[in-house]
N, C-alpha and C. Protein backbone atom coordinates (compact mmCIF):
# COMPACT_ATOMS: atom_id res chain seq x y z
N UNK A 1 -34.62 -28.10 8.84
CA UNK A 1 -34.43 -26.74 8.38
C UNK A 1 -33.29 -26.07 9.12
N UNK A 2 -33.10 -26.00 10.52
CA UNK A 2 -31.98 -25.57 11.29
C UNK A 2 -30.69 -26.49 10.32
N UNK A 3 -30.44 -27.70 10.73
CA UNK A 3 -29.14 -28.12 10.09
C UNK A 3 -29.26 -27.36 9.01
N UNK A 4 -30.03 -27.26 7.54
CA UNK A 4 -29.58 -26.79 6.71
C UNK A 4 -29.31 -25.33 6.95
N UNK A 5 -30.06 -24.58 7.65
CA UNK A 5 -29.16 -23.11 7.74
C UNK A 5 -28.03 -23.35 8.04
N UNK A 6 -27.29 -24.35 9.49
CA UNK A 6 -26.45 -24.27 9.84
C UNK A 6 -25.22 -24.82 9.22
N UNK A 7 -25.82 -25.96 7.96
CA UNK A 7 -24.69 -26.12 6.89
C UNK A 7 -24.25 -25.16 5.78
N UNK A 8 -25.09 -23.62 5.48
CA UNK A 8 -24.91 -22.97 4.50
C UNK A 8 -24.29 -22.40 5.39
N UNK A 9 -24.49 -21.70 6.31
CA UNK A 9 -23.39 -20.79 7.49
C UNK A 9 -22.25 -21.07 7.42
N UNK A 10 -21.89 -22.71 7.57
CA UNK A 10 -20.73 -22.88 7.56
C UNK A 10 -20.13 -23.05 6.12
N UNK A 11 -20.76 -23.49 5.24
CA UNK A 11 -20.33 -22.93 4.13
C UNK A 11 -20.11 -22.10 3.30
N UNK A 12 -20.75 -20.85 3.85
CA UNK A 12 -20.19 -19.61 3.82
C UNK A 12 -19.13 -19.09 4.03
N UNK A 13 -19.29 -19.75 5.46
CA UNK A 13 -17.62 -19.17 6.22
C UNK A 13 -16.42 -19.57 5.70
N UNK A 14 -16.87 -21.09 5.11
CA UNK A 14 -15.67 -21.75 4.72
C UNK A 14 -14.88 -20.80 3.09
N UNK A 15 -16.12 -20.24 2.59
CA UNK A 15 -15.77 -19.71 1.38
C UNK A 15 -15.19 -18.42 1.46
N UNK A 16 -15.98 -17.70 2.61
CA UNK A 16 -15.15 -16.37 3.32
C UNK A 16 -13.43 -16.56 3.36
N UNK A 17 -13.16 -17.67 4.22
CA UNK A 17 -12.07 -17.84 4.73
C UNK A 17 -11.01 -18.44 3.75
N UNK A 18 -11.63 -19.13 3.17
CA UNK A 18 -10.87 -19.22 1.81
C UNK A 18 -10.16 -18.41 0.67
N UNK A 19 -11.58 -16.76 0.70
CA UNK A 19 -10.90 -16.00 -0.23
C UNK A 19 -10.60 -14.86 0.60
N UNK A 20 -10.65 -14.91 1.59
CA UNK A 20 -9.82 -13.97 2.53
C UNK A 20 -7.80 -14.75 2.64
N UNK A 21 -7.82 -15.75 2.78
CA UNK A 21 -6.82 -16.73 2.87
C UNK A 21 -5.80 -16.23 1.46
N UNK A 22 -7.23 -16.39 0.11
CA UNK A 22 -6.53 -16.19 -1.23
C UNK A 22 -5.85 -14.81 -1.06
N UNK A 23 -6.69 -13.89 -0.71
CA UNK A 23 -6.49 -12.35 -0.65
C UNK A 23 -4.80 -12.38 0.05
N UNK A 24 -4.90 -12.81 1.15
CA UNK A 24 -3.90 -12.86 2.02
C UNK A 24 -2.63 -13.03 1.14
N UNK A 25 -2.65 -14.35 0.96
CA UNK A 25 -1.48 -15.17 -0.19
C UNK A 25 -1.41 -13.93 -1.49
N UNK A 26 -1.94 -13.46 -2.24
CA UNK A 26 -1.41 -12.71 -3.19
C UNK A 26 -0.90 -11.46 -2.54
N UNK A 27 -1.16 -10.90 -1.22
CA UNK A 27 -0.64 -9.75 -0.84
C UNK A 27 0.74 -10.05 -0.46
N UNK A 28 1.09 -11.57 0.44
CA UNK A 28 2.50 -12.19 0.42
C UNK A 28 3.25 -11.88 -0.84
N UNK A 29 2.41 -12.86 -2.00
CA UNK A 29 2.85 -13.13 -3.57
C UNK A 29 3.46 -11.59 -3.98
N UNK A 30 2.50 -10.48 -3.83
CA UNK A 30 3.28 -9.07 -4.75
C UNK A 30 4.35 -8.79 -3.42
N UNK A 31 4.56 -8.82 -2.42
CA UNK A 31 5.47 -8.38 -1.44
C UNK A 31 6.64 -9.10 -2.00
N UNK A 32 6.73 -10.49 -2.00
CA UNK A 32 7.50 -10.73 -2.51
C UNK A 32 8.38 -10.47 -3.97
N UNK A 33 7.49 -10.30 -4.88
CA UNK A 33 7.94 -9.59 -6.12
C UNK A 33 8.32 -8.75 -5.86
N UNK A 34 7.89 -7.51 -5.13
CA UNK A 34 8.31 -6.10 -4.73
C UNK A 34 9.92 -6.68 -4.14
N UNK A 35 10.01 -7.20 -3.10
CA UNK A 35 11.12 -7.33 -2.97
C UNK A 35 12.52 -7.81 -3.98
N UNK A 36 11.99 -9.16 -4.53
CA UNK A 36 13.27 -9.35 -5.75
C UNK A 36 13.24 -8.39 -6.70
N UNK A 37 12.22 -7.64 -7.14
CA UNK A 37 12.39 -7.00 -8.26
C UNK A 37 13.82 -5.73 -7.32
N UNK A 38 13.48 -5.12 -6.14
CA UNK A 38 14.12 -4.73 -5.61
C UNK A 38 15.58 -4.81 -5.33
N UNK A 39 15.91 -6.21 -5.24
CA UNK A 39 17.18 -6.65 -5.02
C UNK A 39 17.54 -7.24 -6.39
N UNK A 40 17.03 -7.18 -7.06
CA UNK A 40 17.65 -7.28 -8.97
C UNK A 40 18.77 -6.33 -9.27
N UNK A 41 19.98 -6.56 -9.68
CA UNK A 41 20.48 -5.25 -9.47
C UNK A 41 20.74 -4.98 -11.46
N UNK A 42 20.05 -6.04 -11.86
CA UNK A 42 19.91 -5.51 -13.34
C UNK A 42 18.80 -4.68 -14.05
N UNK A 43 17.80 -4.05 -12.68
CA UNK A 43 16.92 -2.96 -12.62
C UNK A 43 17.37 -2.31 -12.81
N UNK A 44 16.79 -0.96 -13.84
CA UNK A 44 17.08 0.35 -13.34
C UNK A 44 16.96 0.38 -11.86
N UNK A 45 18.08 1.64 -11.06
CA UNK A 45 17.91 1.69 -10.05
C UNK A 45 16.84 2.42 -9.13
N UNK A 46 16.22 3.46 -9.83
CA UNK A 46 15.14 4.37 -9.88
C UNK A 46 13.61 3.21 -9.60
N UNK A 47 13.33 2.43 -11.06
CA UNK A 47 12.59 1.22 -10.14
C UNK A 47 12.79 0.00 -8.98
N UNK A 48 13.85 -0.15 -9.25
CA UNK A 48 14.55 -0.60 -7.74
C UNK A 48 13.87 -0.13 -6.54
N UNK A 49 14.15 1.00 -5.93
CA UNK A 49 13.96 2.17 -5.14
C UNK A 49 12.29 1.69 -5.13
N UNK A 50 11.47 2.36 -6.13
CA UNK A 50 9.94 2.26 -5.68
C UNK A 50 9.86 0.94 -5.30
N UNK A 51 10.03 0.01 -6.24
CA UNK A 51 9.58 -1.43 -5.41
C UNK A 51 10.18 -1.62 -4.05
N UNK A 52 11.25 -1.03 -3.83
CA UNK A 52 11.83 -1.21 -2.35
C UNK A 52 10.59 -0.39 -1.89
N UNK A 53 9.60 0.73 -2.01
CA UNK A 53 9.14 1.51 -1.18
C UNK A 53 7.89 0.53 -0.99
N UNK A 54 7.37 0.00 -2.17
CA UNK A 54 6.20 -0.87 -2.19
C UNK A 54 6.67 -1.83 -1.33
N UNK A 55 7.31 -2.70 -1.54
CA UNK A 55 7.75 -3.74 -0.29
C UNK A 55 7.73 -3.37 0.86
N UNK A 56 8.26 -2.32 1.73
CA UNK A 56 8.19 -1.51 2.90
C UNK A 56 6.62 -1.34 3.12
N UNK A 57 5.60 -0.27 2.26
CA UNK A 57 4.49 -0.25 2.40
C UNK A 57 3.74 -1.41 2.41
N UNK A 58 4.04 -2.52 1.75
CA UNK A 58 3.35 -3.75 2.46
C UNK A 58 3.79 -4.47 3.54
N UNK A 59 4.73 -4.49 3.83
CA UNK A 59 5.38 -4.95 4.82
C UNK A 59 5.11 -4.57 6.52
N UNK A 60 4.54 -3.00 6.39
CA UNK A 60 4.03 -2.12 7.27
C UNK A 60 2.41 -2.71 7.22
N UNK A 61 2.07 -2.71 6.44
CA UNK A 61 0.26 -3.07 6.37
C UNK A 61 0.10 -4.67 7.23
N UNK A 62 1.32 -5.64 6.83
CA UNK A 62 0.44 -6.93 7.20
C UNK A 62 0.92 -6.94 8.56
N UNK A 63 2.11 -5.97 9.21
CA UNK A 63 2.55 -5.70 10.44
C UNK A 63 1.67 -5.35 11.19
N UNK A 64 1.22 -4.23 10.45
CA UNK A 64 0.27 -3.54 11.43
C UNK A 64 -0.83 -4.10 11.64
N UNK A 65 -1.76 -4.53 10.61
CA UNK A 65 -3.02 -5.00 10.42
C UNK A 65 -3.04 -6.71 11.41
N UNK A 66 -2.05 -7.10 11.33
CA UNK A 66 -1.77 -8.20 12.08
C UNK A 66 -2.26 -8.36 13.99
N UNK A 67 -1.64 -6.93 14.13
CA UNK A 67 -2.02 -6.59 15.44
C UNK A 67 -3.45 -5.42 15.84
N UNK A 68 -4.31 -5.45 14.36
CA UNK A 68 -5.25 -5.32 14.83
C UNK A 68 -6.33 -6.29 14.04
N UNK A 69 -7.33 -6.79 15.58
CA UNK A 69 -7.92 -7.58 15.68
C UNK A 69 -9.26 -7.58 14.42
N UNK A 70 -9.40 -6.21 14.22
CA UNK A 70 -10.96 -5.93 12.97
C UNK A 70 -10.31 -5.83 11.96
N UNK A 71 -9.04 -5.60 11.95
CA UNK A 71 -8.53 -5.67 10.07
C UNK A 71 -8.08 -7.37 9.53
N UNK A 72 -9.47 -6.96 8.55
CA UNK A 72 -9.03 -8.12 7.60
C UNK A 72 -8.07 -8.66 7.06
N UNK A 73 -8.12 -10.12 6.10
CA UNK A 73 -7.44 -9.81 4.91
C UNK A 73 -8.26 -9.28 3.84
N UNK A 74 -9.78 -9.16 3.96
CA UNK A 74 -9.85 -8.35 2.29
C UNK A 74 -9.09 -6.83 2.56
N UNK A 75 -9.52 -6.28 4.08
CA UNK A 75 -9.10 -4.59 4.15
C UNK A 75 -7.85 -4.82 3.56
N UNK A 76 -6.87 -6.03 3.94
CA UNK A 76 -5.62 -5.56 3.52
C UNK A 76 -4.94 -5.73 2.23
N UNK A 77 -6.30 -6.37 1.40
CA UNK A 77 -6.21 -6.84 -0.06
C UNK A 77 -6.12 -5.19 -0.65
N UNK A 78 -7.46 -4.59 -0.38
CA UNK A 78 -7.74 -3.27 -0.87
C UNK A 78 -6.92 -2.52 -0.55
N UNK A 79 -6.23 -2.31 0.82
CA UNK A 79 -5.26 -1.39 0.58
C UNK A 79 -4.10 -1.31 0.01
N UNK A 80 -3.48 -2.82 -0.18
CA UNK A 80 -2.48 -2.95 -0.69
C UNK A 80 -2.52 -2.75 -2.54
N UNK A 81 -3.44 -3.00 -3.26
CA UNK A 81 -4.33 -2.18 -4.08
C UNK A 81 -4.22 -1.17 -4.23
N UNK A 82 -4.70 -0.48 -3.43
CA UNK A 82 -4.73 0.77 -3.32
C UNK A 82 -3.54 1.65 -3.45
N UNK A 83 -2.13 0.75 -2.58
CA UNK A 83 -1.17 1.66 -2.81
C UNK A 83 -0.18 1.37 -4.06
N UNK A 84 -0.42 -0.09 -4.66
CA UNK A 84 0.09 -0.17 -5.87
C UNK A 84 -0.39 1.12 -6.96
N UNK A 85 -2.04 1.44 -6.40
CA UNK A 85 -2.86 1.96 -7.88
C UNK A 85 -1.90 3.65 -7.25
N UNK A 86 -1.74 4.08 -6.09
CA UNK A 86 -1.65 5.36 -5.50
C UNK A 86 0.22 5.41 -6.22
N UNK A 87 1.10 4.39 -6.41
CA UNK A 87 2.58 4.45 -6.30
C UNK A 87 2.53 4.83 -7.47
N UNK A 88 1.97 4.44 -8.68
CA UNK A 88 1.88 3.79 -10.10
C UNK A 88 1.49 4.92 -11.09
N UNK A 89 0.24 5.83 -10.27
CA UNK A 89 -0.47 7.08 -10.67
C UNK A 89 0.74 8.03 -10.21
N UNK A 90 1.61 8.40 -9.17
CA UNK A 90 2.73 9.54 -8.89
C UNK A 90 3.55 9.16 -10.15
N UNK A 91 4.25 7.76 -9.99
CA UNK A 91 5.23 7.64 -10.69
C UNK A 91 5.01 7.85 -12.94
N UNK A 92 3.87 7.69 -12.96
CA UNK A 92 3.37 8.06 -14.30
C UNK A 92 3.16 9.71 -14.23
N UNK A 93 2.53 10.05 -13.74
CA UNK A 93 2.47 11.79 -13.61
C UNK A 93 3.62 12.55 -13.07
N UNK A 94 4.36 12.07 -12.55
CA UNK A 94 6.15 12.48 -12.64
C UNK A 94 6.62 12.26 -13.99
N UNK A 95 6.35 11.39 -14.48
CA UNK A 95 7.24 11.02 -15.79
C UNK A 95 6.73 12.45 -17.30
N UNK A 96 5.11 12.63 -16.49
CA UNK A 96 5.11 13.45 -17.81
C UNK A 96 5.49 15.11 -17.40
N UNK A 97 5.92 14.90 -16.31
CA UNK A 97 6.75 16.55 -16.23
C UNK A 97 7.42 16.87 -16.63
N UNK A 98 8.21 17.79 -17.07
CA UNK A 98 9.19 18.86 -17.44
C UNK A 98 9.88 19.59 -16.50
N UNK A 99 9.14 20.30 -15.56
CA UNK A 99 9.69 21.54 -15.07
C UNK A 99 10.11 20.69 -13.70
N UNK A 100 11.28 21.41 -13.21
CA UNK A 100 11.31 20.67 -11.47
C UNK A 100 10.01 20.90 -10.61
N UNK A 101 10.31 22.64 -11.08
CA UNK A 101 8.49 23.17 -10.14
C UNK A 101 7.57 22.47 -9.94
N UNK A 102 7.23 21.97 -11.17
CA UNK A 102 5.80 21.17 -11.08
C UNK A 102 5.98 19.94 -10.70
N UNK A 103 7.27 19.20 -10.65
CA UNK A 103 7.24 18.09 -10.29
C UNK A 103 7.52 18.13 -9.09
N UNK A 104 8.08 19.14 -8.59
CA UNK A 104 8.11 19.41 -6.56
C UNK A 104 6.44 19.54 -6.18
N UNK A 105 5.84 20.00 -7.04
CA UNK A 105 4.38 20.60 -6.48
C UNK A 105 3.62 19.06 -6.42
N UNK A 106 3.94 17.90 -7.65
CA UNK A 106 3.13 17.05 -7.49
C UNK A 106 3.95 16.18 -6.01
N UNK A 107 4.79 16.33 -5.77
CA UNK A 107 5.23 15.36 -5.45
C UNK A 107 4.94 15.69 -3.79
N UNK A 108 4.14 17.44 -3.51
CA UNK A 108 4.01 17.84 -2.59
C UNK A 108 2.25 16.98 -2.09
N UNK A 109 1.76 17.32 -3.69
CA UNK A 109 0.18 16.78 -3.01
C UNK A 109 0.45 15.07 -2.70
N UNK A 110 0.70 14.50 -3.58
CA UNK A 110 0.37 12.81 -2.75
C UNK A 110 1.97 12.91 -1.79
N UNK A 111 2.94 13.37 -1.55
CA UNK A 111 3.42 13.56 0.04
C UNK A 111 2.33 13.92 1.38
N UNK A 112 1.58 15.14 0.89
CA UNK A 112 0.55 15.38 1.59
C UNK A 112 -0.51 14.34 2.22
N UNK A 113 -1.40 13.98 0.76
CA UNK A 113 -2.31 13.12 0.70
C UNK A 113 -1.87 11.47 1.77
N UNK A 114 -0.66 11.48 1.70
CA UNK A 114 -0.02 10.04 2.40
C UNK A 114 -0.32 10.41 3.91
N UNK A 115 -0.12 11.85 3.95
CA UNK A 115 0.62 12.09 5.45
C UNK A 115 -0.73 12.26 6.34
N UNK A 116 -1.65 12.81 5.43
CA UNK A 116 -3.37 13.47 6.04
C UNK A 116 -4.12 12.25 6.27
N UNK A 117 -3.99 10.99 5.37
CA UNK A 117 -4.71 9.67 5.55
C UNK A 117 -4.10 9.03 6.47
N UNK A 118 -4.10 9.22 7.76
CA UNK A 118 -3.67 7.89 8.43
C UNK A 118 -4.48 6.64 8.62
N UNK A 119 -3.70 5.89 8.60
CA UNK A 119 -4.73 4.53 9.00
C UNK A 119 -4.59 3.86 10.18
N UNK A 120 -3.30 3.55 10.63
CA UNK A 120 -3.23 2.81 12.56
C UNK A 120 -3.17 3.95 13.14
N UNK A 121 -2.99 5.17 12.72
CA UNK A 121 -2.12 6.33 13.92
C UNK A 121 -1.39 6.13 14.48
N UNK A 122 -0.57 5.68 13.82
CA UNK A 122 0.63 4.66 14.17
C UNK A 122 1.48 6.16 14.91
N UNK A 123 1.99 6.16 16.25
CA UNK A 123 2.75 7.65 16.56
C UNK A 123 4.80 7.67 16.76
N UNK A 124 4.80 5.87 15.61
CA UNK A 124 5.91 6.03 15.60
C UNK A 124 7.00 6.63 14.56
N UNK A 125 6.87 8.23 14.89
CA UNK A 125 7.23 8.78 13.71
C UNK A 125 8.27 9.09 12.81
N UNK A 126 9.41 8.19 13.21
CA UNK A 126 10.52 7.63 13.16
C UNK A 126 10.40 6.48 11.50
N UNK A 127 9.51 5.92 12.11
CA UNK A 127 9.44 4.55 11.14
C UNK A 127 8.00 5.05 9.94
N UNK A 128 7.05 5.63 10.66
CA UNK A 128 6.01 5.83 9.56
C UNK A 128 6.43 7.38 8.40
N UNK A 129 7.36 7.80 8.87
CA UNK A 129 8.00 9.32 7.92
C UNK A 129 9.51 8.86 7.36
N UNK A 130 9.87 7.70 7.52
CA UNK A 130 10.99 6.98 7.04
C UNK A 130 11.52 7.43 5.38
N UNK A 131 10.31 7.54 4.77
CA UNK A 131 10.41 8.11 3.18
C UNK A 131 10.28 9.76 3.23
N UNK A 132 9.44 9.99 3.93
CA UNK A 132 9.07 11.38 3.68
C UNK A 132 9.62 12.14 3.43
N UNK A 133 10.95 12.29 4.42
CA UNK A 133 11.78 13.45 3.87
C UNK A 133 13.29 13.02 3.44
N UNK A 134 13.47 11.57 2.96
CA UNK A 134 14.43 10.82 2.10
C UNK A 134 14.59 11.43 0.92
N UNK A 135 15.40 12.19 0.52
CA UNK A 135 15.62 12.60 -0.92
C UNK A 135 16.00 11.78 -2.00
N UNK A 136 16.70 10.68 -1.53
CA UNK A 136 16.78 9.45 -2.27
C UNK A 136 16.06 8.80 -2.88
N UNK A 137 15.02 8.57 -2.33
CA UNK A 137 13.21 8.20 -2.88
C UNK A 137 12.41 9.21 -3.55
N UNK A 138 11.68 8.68 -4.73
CA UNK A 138 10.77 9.84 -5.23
C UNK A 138 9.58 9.68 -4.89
N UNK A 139 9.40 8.49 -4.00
CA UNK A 139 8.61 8.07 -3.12
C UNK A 139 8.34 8.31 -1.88
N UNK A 140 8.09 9.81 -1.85
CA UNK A 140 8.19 10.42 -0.46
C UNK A 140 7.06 10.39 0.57
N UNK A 141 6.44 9.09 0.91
CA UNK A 141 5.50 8.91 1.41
C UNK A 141 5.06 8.31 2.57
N UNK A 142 4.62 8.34 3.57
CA UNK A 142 4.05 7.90 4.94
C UNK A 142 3.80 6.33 4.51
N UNK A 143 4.36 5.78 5.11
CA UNK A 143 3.85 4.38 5.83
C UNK A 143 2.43 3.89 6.20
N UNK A 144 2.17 4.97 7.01
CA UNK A 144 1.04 4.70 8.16
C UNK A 144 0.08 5.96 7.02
N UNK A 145 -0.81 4.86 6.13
CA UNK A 145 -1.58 5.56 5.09
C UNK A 145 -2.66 4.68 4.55
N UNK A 146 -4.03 5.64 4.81
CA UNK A 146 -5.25 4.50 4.11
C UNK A 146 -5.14 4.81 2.94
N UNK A 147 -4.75 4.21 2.06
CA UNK A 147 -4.57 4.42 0.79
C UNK A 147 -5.47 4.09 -0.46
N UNK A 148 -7.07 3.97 0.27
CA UNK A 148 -7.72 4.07 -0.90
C UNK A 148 -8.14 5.67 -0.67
N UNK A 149 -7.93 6.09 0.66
CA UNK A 149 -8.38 7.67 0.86
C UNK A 149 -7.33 8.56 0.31
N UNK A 150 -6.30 8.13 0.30
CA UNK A 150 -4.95 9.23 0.10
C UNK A 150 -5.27 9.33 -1.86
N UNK A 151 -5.12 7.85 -2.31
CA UNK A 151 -5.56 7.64 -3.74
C UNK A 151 -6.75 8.69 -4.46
N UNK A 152 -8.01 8.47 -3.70
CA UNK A 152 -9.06 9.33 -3.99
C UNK A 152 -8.61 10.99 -3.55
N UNK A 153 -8.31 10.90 -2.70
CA UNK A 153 -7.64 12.84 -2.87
C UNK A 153 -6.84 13.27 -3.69
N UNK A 154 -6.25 12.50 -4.22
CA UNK A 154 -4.58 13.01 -4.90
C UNK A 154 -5.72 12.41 -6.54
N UNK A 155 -6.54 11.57 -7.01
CA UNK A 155 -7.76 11.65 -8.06
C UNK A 155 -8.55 12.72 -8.46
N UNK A 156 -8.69 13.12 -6.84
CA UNK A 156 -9.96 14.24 -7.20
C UNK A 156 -9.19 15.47 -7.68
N UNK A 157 -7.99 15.89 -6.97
CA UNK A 157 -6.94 16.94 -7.57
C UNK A 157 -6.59 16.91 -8.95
């Protein structure tokens, strides 16, 4: 009876580690897309730009999460998730504006929502506000962001 607990344990783990492994590899897999789609220069340049921001925002997550010891790869499945679903929702609700006003106002709450969710407290504020106040980007958003929390605030609004 012990061996067999101790063979489902490990076959648990083995299945854990496997789709933590998978998780891992597709967060590589879209980083990488983010990036060529980025360096395509037969993109519009406007999507250019966000996927450059998405690439950066993942690029920051497996950095960071790397050097801490309790973050997963599922945490970093979900957040990276998270900020595809958080980039995807601005950039569609920009598109159906009109007025500058209102599109400064949206672009104020998920700026906000990025900046109020931190996730490492990362205090290098150099590199995690890198977009923020880039006028170049319509992607004016914090780095250092839990982004299923920033997502759900800028939802509930």
């Amino acid at each position: 009876m012990k061996k067999l607990f101790i063979i489902l344990a490990l076959l648990c783990m083995s299945v854990l580690s496997t789709s933590a492994q998978e998780i891992y590899d597709e967060v590589r897999r879209i980083e990488k897309e983010a990036k060529a789609f980025a360096n395509d220069t037969k993109n519009n340049l406007e999507a250019r730009k966000i996927a450059t921001f998405k690439y950066d925002a993942i690029y920051y997550l497996i950095d960071k999460a790397s050097q801490e010891p309790l973050f997963s790869e599922y945490e970093l499945g979900v957040q990276t998730n998270a900020m595809i679903e958080f980039v995807n929702l601005f950039v569609s609700k920009l598109s159906t504006l009109k007025k500058n006003k209102d599109k400064d106002m949206l672009k104020a709450v998920f700026r906000t929502a990025t900046i109020n969710n931190s996730l490492f407290n990362d205090v290098d504020k150099e590199v995690i506000y890198s977009y923020v106040d880039n006028e170049n980007f319509i992607t004016q958003f914090s780095l250092d962001t839990d982004w299923p929390k920033a997502l759900a605030e800028v939802q509930s609004k």
